[in-house]
PDB file of N, CA and C in Angstrom:
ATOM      1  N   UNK A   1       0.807  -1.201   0.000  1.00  0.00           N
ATOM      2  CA  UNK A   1       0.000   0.000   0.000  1.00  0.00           C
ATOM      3  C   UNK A   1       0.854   1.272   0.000  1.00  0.00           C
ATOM      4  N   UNK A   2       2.372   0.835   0.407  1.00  0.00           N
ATOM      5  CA  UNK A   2       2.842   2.164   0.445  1.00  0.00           C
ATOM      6  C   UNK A   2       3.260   2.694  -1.214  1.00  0.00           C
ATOM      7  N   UNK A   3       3.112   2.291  -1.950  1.00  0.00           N
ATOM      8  CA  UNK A   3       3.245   2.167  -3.421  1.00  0.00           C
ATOM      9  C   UNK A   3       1.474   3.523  -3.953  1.00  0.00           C
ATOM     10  N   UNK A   4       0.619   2.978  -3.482  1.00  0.00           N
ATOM     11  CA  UNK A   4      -0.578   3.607  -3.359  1.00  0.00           C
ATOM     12  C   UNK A   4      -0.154   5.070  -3.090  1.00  0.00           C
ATOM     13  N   UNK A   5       0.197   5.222  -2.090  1.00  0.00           N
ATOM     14  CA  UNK A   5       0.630   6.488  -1.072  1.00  0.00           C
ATOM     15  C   UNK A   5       1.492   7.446  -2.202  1.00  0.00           C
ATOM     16  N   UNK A   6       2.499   7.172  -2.439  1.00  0.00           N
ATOM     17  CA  UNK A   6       3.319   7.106  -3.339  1.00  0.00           C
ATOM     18  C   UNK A   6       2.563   7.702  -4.720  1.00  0.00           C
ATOM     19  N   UNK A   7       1.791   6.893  -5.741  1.00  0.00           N
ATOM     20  CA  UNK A   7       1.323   6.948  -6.655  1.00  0.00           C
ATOM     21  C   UNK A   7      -0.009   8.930  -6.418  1.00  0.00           C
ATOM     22  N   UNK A   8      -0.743   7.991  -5.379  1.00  0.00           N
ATOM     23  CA  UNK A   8      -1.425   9.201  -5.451  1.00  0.00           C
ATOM     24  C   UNK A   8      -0.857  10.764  -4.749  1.00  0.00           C
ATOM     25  N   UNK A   9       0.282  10.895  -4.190  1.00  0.00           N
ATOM     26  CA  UNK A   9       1.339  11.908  -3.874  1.00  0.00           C
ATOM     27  C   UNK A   9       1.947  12.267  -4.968  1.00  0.00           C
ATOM     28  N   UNK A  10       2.094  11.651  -6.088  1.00  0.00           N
ATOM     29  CA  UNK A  10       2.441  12.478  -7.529  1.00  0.00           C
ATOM     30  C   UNK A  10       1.009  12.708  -7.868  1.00  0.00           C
ATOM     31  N   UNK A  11       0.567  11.968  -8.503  1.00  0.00           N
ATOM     32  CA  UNK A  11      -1.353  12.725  -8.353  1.00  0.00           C
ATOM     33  C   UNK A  11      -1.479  14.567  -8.125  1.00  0.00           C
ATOM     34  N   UNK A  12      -1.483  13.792  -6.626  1.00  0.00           N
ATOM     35  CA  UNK A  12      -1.605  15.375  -6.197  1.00  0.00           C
ATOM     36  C   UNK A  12      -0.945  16.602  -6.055  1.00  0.00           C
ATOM     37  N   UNK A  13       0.872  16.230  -6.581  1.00  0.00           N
ATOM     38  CA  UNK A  13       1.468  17.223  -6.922  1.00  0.00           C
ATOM     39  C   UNK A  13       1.332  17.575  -8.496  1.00  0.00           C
ATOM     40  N   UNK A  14       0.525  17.078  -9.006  1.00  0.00           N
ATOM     41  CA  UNK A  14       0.814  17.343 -10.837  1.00  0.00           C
ATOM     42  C   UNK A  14      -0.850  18.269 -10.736  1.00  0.00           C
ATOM     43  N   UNK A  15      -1.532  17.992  -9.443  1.00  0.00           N
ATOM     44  CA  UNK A  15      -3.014  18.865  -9.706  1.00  0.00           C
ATOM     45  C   UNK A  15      -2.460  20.059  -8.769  1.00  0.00           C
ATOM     46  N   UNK A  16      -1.943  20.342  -8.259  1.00  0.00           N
ATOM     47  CA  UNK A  16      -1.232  21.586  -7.343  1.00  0.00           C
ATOM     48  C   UNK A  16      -0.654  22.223  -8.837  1.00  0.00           C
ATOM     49  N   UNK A  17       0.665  21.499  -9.222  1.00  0.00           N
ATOM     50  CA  UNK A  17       1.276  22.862 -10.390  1.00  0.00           C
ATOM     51  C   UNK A  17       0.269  23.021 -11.419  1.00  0.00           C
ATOM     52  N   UNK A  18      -1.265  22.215 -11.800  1.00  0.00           N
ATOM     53  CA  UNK A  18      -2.033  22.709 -12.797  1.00  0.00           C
ATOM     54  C   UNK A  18      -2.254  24.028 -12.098  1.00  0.00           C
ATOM     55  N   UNK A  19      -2.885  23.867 -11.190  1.00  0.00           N
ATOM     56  CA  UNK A  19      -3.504  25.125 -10.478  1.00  0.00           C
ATOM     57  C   UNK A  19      -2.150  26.733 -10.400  1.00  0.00           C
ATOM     58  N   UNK A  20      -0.980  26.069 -10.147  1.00  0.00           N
ATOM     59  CA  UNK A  20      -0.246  27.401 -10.603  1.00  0.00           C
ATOM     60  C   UNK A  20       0.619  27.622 -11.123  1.00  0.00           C
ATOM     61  N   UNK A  21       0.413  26.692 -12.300  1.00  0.00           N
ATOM     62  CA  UNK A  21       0.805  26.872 -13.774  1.00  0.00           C
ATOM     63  C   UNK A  21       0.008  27.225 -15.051  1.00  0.00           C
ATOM     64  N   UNK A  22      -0.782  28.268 -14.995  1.00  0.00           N
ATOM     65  CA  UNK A  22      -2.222  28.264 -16.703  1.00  0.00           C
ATOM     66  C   UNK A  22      -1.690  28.062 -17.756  1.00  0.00           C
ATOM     67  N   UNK A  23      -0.287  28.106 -17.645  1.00  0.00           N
ATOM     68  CA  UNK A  23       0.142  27.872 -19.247  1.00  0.00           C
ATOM     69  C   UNK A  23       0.306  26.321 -19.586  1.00  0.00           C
ATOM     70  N   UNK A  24       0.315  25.833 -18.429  1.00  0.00           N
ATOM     71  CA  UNK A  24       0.393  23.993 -19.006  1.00  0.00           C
ATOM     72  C   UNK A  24      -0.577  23.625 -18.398  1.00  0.00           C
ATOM     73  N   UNK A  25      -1.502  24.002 -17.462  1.00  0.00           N
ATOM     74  CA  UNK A  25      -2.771  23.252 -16.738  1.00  0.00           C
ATOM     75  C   UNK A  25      -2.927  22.114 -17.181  1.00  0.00           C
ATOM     76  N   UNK A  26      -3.443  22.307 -19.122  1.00  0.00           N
ATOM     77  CA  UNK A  26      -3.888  21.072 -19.399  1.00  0.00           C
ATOM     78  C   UNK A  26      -2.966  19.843 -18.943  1.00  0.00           C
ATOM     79  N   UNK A  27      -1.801  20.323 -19.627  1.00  0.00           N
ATOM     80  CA  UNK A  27      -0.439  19.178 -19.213  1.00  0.00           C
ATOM     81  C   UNK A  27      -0.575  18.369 -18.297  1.00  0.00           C
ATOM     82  N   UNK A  28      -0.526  19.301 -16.919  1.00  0.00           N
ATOM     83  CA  UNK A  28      -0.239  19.219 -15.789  1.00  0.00           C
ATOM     84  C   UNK A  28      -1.685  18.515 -15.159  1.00  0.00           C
ATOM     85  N   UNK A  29      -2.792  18.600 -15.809  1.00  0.00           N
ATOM     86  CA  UNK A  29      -4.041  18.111 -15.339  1.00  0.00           C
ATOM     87  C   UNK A  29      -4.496  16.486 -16.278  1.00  0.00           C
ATOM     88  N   UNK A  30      -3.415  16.453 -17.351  1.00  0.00           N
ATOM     89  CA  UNK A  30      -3.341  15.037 -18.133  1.00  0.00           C
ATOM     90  C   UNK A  30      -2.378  14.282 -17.280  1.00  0.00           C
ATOM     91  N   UNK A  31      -1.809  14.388 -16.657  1.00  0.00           N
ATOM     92  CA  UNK A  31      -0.447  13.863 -16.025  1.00  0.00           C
ATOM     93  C   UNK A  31      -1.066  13.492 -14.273  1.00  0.00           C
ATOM     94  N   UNK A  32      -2.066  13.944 -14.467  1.00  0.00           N
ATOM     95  CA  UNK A  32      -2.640  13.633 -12.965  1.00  0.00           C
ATOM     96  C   UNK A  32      -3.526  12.504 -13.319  1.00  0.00           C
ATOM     97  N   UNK A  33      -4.294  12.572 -14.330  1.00  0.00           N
ATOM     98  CA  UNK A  33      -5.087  11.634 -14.756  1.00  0.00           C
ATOM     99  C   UNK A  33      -4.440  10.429 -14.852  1.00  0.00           C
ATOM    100  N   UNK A  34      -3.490  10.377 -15.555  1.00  0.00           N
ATOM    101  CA  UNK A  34      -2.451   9.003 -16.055  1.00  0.00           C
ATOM    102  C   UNK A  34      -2.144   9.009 -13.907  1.00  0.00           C
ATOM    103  N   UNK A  35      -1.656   9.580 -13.606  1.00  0.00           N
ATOM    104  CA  UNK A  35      -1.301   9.108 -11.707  1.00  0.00           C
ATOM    105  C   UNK A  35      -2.608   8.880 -11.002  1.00  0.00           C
ATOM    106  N   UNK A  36      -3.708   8.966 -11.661  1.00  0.00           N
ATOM    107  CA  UNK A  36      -4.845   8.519 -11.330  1.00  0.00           C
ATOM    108  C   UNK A  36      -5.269   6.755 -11.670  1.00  0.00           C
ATOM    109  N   UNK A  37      -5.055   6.891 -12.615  1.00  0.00           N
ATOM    110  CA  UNK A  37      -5.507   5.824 -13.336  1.00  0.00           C
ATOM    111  C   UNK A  37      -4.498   4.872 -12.944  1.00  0.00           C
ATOM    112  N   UNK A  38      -3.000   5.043 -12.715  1.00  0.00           N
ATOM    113  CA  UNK A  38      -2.177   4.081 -12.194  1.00  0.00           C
ATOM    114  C   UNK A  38      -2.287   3.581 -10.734  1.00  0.00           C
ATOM    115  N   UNK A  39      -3.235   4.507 -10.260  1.00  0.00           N
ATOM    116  CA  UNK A  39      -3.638   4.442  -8.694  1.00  0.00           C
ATOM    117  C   UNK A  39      -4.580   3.355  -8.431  1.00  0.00           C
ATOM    118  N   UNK A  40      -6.014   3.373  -9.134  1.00  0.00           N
ATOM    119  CA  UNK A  40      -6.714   2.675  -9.800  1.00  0.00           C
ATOM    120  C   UNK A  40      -6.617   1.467 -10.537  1.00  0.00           C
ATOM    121  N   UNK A  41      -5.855   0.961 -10.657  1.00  0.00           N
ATOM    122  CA  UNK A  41      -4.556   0.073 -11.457  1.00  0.00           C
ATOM    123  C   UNK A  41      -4.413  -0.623  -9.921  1.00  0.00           C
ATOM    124  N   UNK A  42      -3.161  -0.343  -9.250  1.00  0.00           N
ATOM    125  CA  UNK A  42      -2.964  -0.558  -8.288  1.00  0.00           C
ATOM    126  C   UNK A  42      -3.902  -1.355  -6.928  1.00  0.00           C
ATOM    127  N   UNK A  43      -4.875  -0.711  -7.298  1.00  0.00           N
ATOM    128  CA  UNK A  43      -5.904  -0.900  -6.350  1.00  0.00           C
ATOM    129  C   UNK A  43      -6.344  -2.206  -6.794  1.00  0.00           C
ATOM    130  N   UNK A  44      -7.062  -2.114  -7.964  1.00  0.00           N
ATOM    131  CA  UNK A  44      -7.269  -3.668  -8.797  1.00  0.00           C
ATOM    132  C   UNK A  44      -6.549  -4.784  -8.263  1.00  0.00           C
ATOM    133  N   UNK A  45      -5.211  -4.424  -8.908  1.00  0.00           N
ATOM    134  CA  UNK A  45      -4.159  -5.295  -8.646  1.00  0.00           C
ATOM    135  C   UNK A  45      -3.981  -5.989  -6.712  1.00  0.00           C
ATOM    136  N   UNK A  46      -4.658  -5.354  -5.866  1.00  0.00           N
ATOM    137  CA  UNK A  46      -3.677  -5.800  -4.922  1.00  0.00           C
ATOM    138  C   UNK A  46      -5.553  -6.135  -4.417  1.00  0.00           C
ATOM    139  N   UNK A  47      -6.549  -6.195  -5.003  1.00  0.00           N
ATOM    140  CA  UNK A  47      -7.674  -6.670  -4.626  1.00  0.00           C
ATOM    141  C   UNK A  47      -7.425  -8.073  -5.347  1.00  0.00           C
ATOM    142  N   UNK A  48      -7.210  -8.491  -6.457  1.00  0.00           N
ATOM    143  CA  UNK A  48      -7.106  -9.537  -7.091  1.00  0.00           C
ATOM    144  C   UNK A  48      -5.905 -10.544  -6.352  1.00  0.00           C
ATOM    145  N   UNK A  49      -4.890  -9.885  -6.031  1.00  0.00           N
ATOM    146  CA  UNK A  49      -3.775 -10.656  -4.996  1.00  0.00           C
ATOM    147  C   UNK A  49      -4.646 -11.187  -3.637  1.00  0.00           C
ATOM    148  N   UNK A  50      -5.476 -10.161  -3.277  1.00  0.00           N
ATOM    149  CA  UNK A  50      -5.847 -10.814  -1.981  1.00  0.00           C
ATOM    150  C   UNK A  50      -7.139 -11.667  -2.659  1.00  0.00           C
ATOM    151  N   UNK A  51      -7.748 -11.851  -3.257  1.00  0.00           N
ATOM    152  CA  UNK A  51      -8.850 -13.014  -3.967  1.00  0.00           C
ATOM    153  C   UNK A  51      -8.136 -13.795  -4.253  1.00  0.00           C
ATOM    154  N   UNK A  52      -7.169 -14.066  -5.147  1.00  0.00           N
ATOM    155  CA  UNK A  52      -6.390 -15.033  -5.450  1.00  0.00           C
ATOM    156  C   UNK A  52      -5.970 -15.642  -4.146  1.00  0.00           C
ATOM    157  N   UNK A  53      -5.188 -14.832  -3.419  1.00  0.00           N
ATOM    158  CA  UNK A  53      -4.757 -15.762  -2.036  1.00  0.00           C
ATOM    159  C   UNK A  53      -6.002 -16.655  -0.974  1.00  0.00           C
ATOM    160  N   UNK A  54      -7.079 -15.953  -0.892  1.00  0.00           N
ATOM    161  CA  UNK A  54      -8.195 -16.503  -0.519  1.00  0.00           C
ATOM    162  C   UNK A  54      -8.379 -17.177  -1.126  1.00  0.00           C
ATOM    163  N   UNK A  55      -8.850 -17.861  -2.313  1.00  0.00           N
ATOM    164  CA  UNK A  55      -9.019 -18.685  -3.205  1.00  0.00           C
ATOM    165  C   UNK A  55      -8.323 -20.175  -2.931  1.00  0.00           C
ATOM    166  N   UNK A  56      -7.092 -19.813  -2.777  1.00  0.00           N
ATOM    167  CA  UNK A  56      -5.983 -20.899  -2.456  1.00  0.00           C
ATOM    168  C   UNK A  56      -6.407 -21.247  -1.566  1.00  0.00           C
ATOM    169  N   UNK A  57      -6.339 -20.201  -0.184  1.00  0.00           N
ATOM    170  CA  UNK A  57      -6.767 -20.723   1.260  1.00  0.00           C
ATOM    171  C   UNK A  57      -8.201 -21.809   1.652  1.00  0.00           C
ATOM    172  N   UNK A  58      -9.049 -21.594   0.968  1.00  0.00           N
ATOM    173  CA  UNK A  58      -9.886 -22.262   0.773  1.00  0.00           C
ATOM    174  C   UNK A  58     -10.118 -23.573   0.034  1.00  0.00           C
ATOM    175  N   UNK A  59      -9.490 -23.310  -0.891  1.00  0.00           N
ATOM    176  CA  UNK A  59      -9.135 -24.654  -1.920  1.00  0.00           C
ATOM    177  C   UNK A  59      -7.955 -25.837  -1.017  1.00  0.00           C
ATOM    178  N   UNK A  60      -7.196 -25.214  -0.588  1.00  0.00           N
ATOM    179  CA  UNK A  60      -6.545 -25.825   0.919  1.00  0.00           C
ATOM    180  C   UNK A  60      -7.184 -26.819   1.944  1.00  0.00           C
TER     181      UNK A  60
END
């Protein structure tokens, strides 16, 4: 999870310099999206690790 932490802490520094940067906002507000979506990603990923491991445990 500390990967999470991590991911969405660039997130939220790329939506800080949109806000005081107007000349790249968009940039800077596409680049949050992509640290969004890898966040989201992440999340998937470590829900499917813990199903998978349950899965086993049970099949056990």
């Amino acid at each position: 999870m500390n990967r999470l932490v991590e991911i969405r802490s660039q997130e939220s520094l790329c939506r800080e310099r949109a806000a005081l940067d107007s000349e790249r906002r968009v940039f800077w507000l596409a680049q949050a999206q992509e640290w969004e979506q890898r966040a989201l990603d992440e999340i998937a990923y470590h829900f499917r690790e813990c199903n998978r491991f349950q899965a086993e445990l049970t099949a056990a």
